[in-house]
Protein backbone atom coordinates (compact mmCIF):
# COMPACT_ATOMS: atom_id res chain seq x y z
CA UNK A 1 150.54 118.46 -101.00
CA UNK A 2 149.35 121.26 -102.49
CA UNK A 3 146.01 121.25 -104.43
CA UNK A 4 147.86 121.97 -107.87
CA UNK A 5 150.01 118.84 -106.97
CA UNK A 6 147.56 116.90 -105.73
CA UNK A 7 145.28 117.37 -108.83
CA UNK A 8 148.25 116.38 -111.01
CA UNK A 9 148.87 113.37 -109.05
CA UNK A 10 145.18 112.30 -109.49
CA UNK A 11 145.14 112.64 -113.13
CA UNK A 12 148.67 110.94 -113.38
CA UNK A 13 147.20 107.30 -111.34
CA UNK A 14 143.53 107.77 -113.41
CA UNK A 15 145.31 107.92 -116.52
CA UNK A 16 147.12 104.57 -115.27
CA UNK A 17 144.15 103.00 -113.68
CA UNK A 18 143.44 99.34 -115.54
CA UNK A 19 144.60 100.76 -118.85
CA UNK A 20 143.31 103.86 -119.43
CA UNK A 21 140.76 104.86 -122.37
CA UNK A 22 139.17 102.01 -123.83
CA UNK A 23 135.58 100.58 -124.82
CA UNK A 24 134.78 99.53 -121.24
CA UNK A 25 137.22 96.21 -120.51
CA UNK A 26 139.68 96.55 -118.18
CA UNK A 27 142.94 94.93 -118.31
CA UNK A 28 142.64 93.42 -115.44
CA UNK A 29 139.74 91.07 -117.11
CA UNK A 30 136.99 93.54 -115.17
CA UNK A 31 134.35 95.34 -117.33
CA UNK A 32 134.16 99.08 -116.84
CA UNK A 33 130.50 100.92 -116.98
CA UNK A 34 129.66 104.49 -116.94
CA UNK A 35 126.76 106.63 -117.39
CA UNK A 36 123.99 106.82 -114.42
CA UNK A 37 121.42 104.09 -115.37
CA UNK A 38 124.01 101.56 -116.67
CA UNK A 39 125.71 102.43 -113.36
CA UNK A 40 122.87 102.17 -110.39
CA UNK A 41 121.30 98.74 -112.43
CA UNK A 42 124.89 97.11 -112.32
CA UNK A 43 124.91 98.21 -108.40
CA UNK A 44 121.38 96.44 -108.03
CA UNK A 45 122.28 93.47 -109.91
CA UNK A 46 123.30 90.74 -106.78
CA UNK A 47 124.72 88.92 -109.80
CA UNK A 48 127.27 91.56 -109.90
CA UNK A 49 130.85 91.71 -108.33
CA UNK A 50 131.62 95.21 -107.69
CA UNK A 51 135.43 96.36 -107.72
CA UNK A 52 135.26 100.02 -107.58
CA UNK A 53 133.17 103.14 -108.21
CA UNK A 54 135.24 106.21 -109.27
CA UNK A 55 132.69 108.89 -109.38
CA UNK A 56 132.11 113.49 -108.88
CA UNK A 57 130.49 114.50 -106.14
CA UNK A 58 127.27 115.09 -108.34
CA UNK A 59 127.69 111.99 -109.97
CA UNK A 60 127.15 109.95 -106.14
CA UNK A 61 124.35 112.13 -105.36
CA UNK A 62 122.32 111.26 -108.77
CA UNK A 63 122.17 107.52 -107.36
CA UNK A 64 119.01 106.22 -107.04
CA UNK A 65 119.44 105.15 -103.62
CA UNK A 66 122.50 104.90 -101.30
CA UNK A 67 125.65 103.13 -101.90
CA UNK A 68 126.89 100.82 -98.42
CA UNK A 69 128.83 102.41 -96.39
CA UNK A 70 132.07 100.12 -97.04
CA UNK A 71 131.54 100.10 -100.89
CA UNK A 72 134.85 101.31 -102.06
CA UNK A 73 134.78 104.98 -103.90
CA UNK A 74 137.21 107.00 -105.04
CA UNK A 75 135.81 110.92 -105.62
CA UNK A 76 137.46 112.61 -109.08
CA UNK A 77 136.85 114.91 -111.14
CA UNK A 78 134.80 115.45 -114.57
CA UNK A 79 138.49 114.99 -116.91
CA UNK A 80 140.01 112.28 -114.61
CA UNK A 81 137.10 110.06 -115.53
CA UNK A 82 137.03 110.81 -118.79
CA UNK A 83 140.59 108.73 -119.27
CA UNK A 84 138.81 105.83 -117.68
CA UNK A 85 136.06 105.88 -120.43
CA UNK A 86 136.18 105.72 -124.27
CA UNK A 87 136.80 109.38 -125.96
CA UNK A 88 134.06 111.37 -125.49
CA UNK A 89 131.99 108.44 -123.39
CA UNK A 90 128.81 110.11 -121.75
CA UNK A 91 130.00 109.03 -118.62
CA UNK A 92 127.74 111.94 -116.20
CA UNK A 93 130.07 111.38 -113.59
CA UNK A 94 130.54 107.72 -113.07
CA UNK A 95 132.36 105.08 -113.93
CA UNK A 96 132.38 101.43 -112.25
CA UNK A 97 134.31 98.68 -112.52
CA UNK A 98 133.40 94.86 -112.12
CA UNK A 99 133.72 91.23 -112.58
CA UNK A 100 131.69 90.33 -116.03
CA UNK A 101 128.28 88.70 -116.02
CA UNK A 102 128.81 84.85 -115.23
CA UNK A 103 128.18 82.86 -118.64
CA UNK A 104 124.78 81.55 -119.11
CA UNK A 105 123.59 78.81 -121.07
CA UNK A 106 120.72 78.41 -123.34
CA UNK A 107 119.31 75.14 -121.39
CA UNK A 108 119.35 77.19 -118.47
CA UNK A 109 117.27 79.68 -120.01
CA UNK A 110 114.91 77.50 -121.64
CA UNK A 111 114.83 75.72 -118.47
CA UNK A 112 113.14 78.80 -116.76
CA UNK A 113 109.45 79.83 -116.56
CA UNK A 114 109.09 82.30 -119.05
CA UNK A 115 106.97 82.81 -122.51
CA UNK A 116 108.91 85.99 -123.87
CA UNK A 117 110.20 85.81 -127.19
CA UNK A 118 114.01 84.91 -127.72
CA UNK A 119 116.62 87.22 -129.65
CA UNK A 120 119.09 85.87 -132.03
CA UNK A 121 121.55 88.34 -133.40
CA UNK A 122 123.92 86.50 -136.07
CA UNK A 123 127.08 88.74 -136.16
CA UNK A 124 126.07 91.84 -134.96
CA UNK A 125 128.93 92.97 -133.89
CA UNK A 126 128.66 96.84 -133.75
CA UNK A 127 128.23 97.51 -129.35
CA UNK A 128 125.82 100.29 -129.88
CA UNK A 129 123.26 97.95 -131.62
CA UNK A 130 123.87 95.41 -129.52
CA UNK A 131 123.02 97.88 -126.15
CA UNK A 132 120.38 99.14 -128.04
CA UNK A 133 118.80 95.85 -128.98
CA UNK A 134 119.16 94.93 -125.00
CA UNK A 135 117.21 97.73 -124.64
CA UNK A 136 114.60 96.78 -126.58
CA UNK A 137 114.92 93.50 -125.50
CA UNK A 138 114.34 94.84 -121.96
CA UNK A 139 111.19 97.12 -122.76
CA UNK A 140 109.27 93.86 -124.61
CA UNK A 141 110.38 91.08 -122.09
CA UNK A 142 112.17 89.36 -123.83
CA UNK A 143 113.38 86.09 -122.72
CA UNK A 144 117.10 86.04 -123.84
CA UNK A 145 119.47 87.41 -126.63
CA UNK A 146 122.04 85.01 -128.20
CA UNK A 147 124.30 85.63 -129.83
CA UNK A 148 127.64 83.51 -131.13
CA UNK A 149 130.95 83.96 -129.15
CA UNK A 150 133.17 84.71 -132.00
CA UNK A 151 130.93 86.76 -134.13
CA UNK A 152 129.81 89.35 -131.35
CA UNK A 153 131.09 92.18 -129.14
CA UNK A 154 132.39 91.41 -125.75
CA UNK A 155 130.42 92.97 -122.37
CA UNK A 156 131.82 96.15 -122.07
CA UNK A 157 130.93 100.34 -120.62
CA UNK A 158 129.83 101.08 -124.87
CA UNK A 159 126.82 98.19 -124.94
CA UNK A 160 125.93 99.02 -121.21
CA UNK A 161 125.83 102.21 -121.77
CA UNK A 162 123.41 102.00 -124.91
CA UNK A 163 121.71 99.28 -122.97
CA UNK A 164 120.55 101.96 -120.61
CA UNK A 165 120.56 99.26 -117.51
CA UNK A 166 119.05 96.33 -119.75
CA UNK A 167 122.18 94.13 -119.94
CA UNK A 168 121.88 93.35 -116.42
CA UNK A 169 117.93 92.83 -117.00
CA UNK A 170 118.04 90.28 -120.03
CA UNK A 171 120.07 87.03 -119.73
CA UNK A 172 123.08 87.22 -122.57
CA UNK A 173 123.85 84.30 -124.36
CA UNK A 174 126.92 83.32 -125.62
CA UNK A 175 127.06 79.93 -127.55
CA UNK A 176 129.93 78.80 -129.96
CA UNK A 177 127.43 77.34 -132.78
CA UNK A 178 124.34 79.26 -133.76
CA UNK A 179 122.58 76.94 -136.14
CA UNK A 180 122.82 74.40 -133.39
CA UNK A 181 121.42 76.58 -130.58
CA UNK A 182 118.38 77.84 -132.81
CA UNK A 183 117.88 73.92 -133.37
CA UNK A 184 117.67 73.80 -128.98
CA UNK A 185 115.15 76.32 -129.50
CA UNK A 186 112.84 74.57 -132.26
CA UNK A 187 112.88 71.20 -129.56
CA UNK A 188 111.96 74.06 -126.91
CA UNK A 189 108.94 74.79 -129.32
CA UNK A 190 110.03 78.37 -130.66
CA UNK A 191 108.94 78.80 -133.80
CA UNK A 192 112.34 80.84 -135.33
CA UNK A 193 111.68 83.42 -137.65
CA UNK A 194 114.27 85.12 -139.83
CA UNK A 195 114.10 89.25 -140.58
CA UNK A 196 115.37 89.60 -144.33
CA UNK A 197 113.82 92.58 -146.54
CA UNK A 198 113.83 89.58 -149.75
CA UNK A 199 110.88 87.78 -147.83
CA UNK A 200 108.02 87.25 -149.51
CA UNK A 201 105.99 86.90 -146.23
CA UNK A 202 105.31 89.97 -143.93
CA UNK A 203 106.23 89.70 -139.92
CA UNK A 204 102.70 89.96 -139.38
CA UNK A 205 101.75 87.14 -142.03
CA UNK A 206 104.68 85.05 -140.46
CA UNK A 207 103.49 85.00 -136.66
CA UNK A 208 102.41 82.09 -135.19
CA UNK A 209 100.08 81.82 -131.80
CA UNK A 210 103.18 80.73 -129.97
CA UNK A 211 106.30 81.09 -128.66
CA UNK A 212 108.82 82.99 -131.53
CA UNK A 213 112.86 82.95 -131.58
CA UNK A 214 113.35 86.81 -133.94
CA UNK A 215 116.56 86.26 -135.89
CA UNK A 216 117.98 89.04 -137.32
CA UNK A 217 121.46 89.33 -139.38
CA UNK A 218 124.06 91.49 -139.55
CA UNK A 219 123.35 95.24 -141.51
CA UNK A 220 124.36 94.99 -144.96
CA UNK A 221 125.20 91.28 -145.54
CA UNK A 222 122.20 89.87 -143.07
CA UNK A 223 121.42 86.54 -141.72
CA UNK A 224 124.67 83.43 -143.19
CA UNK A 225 122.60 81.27 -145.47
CA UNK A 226 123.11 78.06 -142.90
CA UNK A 227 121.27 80.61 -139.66
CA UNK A 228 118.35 81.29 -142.72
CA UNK A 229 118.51 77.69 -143.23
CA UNK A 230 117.33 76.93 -139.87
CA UNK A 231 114.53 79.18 -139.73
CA UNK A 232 111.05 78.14 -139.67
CA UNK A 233 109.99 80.80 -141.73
CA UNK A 234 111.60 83.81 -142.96
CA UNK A 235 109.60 87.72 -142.91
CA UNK A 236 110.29 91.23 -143.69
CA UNK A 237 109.09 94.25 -142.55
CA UNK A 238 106.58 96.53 -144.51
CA UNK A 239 108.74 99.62 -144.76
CA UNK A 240 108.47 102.13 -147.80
CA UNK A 241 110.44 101.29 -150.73
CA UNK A 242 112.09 104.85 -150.57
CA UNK A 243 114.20 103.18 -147.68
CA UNK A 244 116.41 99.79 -148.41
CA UNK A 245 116.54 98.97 -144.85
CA UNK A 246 116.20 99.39 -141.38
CA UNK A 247 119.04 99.87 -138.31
CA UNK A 248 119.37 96.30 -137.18
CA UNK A 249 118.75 97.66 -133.69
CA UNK A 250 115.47 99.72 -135.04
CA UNK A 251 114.51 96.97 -137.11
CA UNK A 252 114.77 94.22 -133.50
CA UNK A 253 112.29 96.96 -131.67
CA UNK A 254 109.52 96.56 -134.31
CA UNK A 255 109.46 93.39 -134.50
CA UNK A 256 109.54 93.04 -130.59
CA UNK A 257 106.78 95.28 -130.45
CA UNK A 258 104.78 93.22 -133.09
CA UNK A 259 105.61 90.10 -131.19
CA UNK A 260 104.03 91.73 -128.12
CA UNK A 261 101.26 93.09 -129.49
CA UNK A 262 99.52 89.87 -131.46
C-alpha cells in the first residue's frame, strides 16, 4: 500500500474507532484518557484494565517508564488521535482506552485507615471542575470525593485530563442519596461543613479539631436546601466584596488548604 493510501486508511478506522470524538466514553462502555499524566497514572493504577494505547512516536517516549512488552499499541499520528479525543482535547500524543474505575462505596472508605478530610460536591456537574477538584483533592490528601450518581459527570478523558492523574489517586464516590451519605459520615464522626458565601461564620471560625466532610454546591444556585440541612455548620470564605464568588473548583482548593493547615 502506498504511504498516501495507507495514511488514508488509518485516518478512515481512527475516525471509526469506539465512536469517534467525544468527552472520553467509549461506546463500547470503556473510558478513553489522553494527555501524558492522566495517561502514565491510569497505566500505574493495578486497579486499571487497560484495552489499548493509541499513541505518536513522541508521545511513547514521554512515558515515565516503559510500557510491557505485550501491552497492545497502535502508533498514529498527531490528527488521527485527535478524532479519538474531544475537539481540540490536549491530548500530547496519547490517548488510552479502559475499563472504568470499579464502584466504591462510602463504608468502604470510611472503613479504611485514613484522617483526610472528605469532599462532597452536590451537583457539580461541569467535568473540568470536577478534574480540577480531584486535583486538589489529590494535592491535600483527601480521603474521598462524593458525589450523587444522577447529579454528576460520568468518568471520562475531560475530568482525567483536568485531574492531571488524581482520579486514579482519590477514591470516587458515587451514591444515589446525598443527604443520607453525609448522615454515614456524621456516625463516622465528620463534622460536615457547608461552603455558602450567605454564612455568617468564616471557614476558619467553623473548623473543628477533627475530622471535616467540605460540602460545596453547585456555581450559581449552590448547596439544595435538604444537603445545607444536613450540615453541621455552614461557612464562607473571606473573599473581597468586589467579587460575588469563587470557581467551585478554586473555592474546594482553599478550603482544602485551610483544612490542612489548622
Amino acid at each position: 500500500m502506498a504511504k498516501g493510501d495507507r495514511k488514508r486508511a488509518l485516518r478512515g478506522r481512527a475516525g471509526r474507532m469506539q465512536g469517534g470524538r467525544g468527552s472520553g466514553r467509549a461506546g463500547t462502555g470503556q473510558v478513553r484518557l489522553w494527555g501524558r499524566h492522566a495517561v502514565e497514572a491510569a497505566l500505574r493504577n493495578p486497579a486499571r484494565s487497560h484495552r489499548k494505547l493509541w499513541a505518536t512516536r513522541e508521545g511513547i517516549e514521554s512515558l515515565d517508564g516503559e510500557l510491557p512488552p505485550d501491552f497492545p499499541v497502535e502508533y498514529a499520528d498527531v490528527q488521527d488521535l485527535a478524532r479519538l479525543v474531544a475537539r481540540d482535547a490536549p491530548h500530547q500524543g496519547l490517548v488510552l482506552e479502559c475499563a472504568p474505575l470499579e464502584d466504591l462505596l462510602l463504608d468502604e472508605v470510611l472503613a479504611q485507615d485514613g484522617a483526610g478530610p472528605l469532599v462532597f460536591l452536590d451537583q457539580v456537574t461541569d467535568p473540568h471542575n470536577v478534574g480540577a477538584i480531584l486535583r486538589s483533592a489529590a494535592a491535600f490528601d483527601a480521603r474521598a470525593i462524593v458525589t450523587q450518581d444522577r447529579h454528576a459527570p460520568p468518568e471520562s478523558g475531560v475530568i482525567a485530563k483536568s485531574a492531571s492523574g488524581a482520579l486514579e489517586i482519590v477514591p470516587w464516590v458515587r451514591v444515589v442519596n446525598l443527604a443520607r451519605a453525609l448522615e454515614s459520615a456524621a456516625e463516622a464522626g465528620y463534622w460536615r461543613i457547608g461552603l455558602t458565601g450567605e454564612a455568617d461564620a468564616s471557614l476558619a471560625e467553623a473548623l473543628p479539631a477533627g475530622p471535616v466532610a467540605l460540602v460545596l454546591g453547585a456555581e450559581g444556585e449552590g448547596m439544595r436546601p435538604n444537603i445545607a440541612a444536613h450540615c453541621d455548620a455552614l461557612a464562607r470564605l473571606p473573599i473581597s466584596q468586589r467579587m460575588e464568588s469563587l470557581n467551585v473548583s478554586n473555592a474546594a482548593a482553599i478550603a482544602l488548604y485551610a483544612l490542612a493547615s489548622r
